[in-house]
C-alpha atoms as a PDB file:
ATOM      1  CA  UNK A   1       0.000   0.000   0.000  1.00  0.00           C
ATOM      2  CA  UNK A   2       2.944   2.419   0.682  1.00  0.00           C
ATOM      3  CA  UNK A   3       4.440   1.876  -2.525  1.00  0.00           C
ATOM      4  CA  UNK A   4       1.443   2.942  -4.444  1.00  0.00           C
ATOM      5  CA  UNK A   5       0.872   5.510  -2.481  1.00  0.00           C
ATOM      6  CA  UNK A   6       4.320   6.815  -3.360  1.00  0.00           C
ATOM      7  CA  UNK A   7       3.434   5.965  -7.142  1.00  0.00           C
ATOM      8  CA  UNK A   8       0.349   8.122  -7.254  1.00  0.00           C
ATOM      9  CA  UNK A   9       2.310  11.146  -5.042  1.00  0.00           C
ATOM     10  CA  UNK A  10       5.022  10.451  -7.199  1.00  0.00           C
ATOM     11  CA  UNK A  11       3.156  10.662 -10.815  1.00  0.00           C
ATOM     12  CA  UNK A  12       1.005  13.853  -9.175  1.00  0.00           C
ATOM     13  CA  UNK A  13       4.424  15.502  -8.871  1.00  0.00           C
ATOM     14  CA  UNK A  14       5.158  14.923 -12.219  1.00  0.00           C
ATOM     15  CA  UNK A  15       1.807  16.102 -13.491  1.00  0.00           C
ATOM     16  CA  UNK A  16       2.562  19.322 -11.380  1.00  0.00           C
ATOM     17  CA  UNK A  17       6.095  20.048 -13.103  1.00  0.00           C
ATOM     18  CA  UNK A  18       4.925  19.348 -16.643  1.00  0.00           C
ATOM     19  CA  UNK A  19       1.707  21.892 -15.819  1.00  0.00           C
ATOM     20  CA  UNK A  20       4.518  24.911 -14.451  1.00  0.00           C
ATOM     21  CA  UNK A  21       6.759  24.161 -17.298  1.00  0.00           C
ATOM     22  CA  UNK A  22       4.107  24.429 -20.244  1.00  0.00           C
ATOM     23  CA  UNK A  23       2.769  27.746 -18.503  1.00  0.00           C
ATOM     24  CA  UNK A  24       2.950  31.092 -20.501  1.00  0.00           C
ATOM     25  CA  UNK A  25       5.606  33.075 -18.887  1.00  0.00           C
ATOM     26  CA  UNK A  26       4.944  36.679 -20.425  1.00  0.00           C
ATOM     27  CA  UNK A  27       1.833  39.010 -18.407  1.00  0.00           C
ATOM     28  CA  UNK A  28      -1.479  39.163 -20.014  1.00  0.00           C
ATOM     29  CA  UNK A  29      -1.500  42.275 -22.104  1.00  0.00           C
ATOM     30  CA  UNK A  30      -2.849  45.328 -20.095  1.00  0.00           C
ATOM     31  CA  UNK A  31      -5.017  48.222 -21.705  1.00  0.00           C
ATOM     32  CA  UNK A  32      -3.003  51.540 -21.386  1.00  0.00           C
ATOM     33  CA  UNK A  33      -4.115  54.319 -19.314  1.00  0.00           C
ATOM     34  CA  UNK A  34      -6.157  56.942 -20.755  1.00  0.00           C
ATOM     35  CA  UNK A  35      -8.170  59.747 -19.716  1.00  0.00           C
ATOM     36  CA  UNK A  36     -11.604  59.315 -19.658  1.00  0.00           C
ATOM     37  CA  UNK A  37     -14.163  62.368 -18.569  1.00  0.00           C
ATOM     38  CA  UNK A  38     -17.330  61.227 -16.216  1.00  0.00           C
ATOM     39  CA  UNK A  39     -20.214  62.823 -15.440  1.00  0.00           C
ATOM     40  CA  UNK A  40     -20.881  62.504 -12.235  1.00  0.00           C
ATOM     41  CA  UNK A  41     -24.027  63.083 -10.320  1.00  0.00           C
ATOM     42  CA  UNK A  42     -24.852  64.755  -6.952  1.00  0.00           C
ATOM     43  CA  UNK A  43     -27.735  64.646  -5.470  1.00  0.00           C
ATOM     44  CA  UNK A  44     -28.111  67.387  -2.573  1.00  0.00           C
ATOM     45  CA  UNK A  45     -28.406  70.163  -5.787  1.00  0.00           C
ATOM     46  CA  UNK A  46     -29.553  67.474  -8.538  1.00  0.00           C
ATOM     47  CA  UNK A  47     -26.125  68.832 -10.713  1.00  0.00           C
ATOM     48  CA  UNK A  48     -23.479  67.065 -12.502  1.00  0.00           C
ATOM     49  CA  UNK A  49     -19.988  67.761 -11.766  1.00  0.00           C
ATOM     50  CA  UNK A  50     -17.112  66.688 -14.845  1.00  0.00           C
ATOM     51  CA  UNK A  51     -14.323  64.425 -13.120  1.00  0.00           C
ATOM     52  CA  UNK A  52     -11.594  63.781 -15.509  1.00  0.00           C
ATOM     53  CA  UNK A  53     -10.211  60.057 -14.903  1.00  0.00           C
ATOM     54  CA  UNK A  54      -7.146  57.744 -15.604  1.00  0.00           C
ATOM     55  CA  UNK A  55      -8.565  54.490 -16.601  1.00  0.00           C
ATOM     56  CA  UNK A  56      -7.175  51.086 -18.368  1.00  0.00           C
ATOM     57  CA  UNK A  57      -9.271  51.469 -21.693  1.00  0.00           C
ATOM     58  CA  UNK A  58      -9.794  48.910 -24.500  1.00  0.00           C
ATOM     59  CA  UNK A  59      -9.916  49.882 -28.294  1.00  0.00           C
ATOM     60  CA  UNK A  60     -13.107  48.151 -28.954  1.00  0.00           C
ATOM     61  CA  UNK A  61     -15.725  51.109 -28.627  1.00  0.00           C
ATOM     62  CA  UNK A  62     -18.372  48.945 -27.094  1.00  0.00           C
ATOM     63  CA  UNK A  63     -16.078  47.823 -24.504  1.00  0.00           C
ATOM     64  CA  UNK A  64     -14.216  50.927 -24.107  1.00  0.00           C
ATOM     65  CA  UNK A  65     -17.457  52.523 -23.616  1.00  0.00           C
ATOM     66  CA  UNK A  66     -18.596  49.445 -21.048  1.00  0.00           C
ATOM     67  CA  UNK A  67     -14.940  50.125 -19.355  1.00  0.00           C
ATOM     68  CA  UNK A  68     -15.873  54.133 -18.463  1.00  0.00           C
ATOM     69  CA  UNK A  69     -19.601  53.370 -17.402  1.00  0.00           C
ATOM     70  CA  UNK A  70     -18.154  51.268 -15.290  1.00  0.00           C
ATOM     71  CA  UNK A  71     -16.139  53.530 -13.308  1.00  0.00           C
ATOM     72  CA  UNK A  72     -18.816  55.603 -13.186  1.00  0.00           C
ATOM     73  CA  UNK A  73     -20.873  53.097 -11.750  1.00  0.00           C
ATOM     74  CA  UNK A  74     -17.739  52.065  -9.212  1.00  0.00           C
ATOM     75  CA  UNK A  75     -18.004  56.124  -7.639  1.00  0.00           C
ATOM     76  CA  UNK A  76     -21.617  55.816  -7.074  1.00  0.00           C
ATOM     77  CA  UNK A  77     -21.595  52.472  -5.288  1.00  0.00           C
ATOM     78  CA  UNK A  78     -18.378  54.035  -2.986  1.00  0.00           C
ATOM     79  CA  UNK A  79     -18.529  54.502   0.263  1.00  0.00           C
ATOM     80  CA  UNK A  80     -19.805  58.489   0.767  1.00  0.00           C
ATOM     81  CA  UNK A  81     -21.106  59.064  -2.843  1.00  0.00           C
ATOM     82  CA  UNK A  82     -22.657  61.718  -3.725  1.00  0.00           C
ATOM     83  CA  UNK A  83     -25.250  60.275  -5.889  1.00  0.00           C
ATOM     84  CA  UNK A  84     -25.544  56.714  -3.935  1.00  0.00           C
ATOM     85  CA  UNK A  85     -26.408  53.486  -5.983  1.00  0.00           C
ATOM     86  CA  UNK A  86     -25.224  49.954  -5.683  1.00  0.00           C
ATOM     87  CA  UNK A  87     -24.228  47.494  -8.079  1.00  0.00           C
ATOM     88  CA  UNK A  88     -20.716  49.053  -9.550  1.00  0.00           C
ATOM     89  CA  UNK A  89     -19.665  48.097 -12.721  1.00  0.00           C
ATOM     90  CA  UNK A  90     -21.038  44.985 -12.895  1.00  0.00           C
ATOM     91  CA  UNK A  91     -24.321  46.404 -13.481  1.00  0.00           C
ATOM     92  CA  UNK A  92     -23.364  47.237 -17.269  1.00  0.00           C
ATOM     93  CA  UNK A  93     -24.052  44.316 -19.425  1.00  0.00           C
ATOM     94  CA  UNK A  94     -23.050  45.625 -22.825  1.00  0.00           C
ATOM     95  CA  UNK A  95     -23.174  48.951 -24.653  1.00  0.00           C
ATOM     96  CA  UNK A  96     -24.118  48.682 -28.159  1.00  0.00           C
ATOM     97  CA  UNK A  97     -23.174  51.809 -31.010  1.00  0.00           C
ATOM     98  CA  UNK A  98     -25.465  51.673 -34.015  1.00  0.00           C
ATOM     99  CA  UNK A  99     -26.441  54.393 -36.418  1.00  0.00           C
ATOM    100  CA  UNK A 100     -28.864  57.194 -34.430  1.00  0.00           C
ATOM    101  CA  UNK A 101     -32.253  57.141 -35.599  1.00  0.00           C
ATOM    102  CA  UNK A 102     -33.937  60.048 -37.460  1.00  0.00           C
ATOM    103  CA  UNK A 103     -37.406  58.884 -35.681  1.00  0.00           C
ATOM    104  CA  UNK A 104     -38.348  57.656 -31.855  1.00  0.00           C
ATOM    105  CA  UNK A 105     -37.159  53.901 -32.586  1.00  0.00           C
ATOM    106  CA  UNK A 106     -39.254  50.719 -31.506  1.00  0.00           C
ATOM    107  CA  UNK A 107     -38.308  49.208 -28.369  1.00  0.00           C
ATOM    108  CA  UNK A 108     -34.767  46.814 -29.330  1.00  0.00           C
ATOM    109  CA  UNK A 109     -33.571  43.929 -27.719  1.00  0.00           C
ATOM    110  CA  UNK A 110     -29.855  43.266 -27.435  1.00  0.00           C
ATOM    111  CA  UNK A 111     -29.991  40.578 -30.369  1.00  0.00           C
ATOM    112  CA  UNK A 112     -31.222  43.025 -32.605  1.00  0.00           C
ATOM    113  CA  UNK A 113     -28.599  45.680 -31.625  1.00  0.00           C
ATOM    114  CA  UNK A 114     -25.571  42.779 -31.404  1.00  0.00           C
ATOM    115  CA  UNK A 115     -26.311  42.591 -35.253  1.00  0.00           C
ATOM    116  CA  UNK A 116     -26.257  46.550 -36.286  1.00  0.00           C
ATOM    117  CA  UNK A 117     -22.466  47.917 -37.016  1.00  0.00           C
ATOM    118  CA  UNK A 118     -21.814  51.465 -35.717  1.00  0.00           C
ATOM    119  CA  UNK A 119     -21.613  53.961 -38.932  1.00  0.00           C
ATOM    120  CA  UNK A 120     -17.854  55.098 -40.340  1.00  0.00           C
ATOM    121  CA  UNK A 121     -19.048  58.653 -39.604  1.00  0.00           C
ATOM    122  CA  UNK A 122     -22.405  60.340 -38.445  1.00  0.00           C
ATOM    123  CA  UNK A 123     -24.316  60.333 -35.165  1.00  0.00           C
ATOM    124  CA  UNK A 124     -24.576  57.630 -33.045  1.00  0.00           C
ATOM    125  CA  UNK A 125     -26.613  55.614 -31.037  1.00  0.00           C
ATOM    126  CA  UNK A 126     -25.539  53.882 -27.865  1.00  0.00           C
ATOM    127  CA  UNK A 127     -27.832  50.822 -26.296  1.00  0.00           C
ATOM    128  CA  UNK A 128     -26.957  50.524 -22.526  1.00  0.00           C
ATOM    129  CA  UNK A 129     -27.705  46.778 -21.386  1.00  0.00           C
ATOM    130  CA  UNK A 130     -27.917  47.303 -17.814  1.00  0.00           C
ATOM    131  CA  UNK A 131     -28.837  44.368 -15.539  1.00  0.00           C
ATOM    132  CA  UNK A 132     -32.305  43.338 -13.744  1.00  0.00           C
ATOM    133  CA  UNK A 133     -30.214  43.639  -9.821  1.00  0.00           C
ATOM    134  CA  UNK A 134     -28.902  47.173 -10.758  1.00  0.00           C
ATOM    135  CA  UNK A 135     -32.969  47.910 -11.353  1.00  0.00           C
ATOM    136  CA  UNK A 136     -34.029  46.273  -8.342  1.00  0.00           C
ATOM    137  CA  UNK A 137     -31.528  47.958  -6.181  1.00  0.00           C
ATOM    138  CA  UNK A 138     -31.660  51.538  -7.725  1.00  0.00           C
ATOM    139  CA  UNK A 139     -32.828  53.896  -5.231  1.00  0.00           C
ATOM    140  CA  UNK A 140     -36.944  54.631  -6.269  1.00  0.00           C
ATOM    141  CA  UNK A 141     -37.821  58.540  -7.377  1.00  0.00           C
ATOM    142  CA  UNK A 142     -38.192  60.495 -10.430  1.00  0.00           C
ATOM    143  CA  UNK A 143     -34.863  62.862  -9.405  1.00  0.00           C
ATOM    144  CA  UNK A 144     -32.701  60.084  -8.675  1.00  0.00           C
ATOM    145  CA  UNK A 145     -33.282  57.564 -11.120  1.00  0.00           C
ATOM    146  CA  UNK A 146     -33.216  60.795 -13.916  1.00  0.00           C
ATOM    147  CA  UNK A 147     -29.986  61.636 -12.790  1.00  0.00           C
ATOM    148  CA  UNK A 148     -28.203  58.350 -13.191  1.00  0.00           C
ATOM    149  CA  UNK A 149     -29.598  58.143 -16.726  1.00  0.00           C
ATOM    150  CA  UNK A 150     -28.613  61.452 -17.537  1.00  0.00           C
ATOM    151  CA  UNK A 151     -25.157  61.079 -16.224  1.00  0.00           C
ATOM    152  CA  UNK A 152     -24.748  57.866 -17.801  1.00  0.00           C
ATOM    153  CA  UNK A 153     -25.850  60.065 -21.134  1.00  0.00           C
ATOM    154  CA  UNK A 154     -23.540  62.795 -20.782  1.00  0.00           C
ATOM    155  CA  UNK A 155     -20.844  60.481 -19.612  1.00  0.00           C
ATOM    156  CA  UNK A 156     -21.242  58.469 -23.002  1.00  0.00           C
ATOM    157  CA  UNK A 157     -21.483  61.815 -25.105  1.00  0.00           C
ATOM    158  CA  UNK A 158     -18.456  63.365 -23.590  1.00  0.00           C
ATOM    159  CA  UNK A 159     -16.285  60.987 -24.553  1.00  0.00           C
ATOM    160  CA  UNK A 160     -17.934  59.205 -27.691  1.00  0.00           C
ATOM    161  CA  UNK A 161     -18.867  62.777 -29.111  1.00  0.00           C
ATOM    162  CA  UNK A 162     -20.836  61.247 -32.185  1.00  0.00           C
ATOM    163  CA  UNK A 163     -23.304  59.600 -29.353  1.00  0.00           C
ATOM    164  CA  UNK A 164     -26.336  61.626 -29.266  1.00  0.00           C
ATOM    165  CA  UNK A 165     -29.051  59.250 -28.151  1.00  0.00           C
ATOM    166  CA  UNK A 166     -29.136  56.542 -26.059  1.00  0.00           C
ATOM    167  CA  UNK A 167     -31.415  53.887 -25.205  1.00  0.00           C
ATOM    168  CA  UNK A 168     -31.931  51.727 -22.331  1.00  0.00           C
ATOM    169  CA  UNK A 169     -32.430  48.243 -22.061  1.00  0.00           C
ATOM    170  CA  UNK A 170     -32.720  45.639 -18.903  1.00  0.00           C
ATOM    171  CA  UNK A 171     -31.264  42.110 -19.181  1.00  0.00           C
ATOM    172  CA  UNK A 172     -31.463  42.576 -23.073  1.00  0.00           C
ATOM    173  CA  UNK A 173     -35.235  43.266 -22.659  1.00  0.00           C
ATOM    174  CA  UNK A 174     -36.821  46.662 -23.442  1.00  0.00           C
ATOM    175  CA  UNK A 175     -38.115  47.880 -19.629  1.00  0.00           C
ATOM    176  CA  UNK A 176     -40.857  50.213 -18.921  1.00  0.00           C
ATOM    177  CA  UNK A 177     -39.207  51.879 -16.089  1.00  0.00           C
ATOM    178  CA  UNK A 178     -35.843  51.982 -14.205  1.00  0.00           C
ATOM    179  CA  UNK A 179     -36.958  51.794 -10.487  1.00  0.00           C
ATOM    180  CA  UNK A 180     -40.947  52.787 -11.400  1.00  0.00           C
ATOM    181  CA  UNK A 181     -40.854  56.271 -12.577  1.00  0.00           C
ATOM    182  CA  UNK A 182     -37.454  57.375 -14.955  1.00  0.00           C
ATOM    183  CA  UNK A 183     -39.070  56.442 -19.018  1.00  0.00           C
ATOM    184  CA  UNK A 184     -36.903  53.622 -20.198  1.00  0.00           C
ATOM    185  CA  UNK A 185     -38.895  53.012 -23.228  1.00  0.00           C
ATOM    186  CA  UNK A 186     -37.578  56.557 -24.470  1.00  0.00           C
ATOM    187  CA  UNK A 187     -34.527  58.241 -26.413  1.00  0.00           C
ATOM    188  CA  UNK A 188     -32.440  60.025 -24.208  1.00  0.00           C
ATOM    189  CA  UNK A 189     -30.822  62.986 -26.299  1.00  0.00           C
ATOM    190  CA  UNK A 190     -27.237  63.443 -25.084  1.00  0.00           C
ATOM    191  CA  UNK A 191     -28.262  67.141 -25.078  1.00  0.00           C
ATOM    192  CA  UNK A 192     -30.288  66.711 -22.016  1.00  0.00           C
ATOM    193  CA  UNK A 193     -27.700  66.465 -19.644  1.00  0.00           C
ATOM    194  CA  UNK A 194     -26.430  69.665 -20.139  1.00  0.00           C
ATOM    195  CA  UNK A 195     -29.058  71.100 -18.374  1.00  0.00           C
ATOM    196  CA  UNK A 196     -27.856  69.799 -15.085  1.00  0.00           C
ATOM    197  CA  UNK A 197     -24.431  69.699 -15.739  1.00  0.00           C
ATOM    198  CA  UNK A 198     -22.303  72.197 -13.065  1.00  0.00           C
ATOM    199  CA  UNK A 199     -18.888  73.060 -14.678  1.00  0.00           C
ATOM    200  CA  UNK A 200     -15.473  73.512 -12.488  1.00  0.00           C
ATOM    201  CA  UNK A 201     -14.767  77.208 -11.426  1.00  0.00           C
END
């Protein structure tokens, strides 16, 4: 019995060696640093205040676009936020850049916006999959739930400047609502959160 004990420990060991030695030895490649500008919210004067941010970014628009979301989603789920709403970046599914529609669009679903390519040039829509526990969890009122879907807007717009609409979408699904008041089945014109936006002095 000791003997094949020491076989099997033995023929593990080897197992173990090969697995180390056939191992890639160069670091997965890391997204450079760029500066990305967020639009951030704040809820004791219902503003937005323009952050300017250092952040890893791919070169994929979608997911560069998923990658700045998501920080913006990381400061409102931090500790002593000033617009307070859990979830983080995890909440963003996808993001989706098609060509902007001329007329109110019918309600998509993330197949149907997997399958349109963004234009070369002209205005541009972006479809923000954002998941069914970010909805459940969003804080409930017209002023808050506005406010993270206007920052999210102006967010998109300030640094995808050929964004001008966005849509919403839950899970992939077209939703009526965000927490039970904020219009998901709507456009959002980029333009609309300059109206709350508060520049730096």
């Amino acid at each position: 019995m000791g003997g094949v004990l020491w076989h099997l420990r033995d023929r593990a060991h080897q197992r173990l060696v090969a697995g180390e030695d056939s191992a890639p030895t160069s670091a997965p490649t890391v997204a450079p640093a760029e500066q990305a500008t967020l639009l951030v919210a704040n809820d004791a004067d219902s503003s937005m205040l323009a952050q300017v941010q250092s952040l890893p970014l791919p070169q994929d628009p979608g997911a560069r676009a998923r990658a700045i979301l998501g920080k913006l989603l990381d400061l409102y789920a931090a500790p002593n936020a000033t617009h307070p709403v859990q979830g983080g970046a995890a909440s963003v599914g996808q993001i989706f850049l098609m060509p902007a529609q001329a007329d109110s669009p019918t309600p998509l679903s993330a197949s149907q916006t997997a399958q349109t390519s963004p234009p070369a040039s002209g205005p541009e829509m972006a479809v923000v999959n954002l998941t069914s526990a970010f909805a459940a969890s969003h804080p409930s009122g017209l002023e808050t739930e506005t406010l993270t879907l206007l920052s999210i807007c102006g967010t998109l717009h300030a640094n995808f400047p050929r964004v001008t609409q966005v849509r919403f979408l839950v899970d992939g699904r077209s939703r009526p609502t965000l927490a039970g008041h904020a219009d998901l089945t709507r456009t959002y014109l980029a333009a609309e959160a300059d109206n709350t936006e508060a520049q730096h002095p």
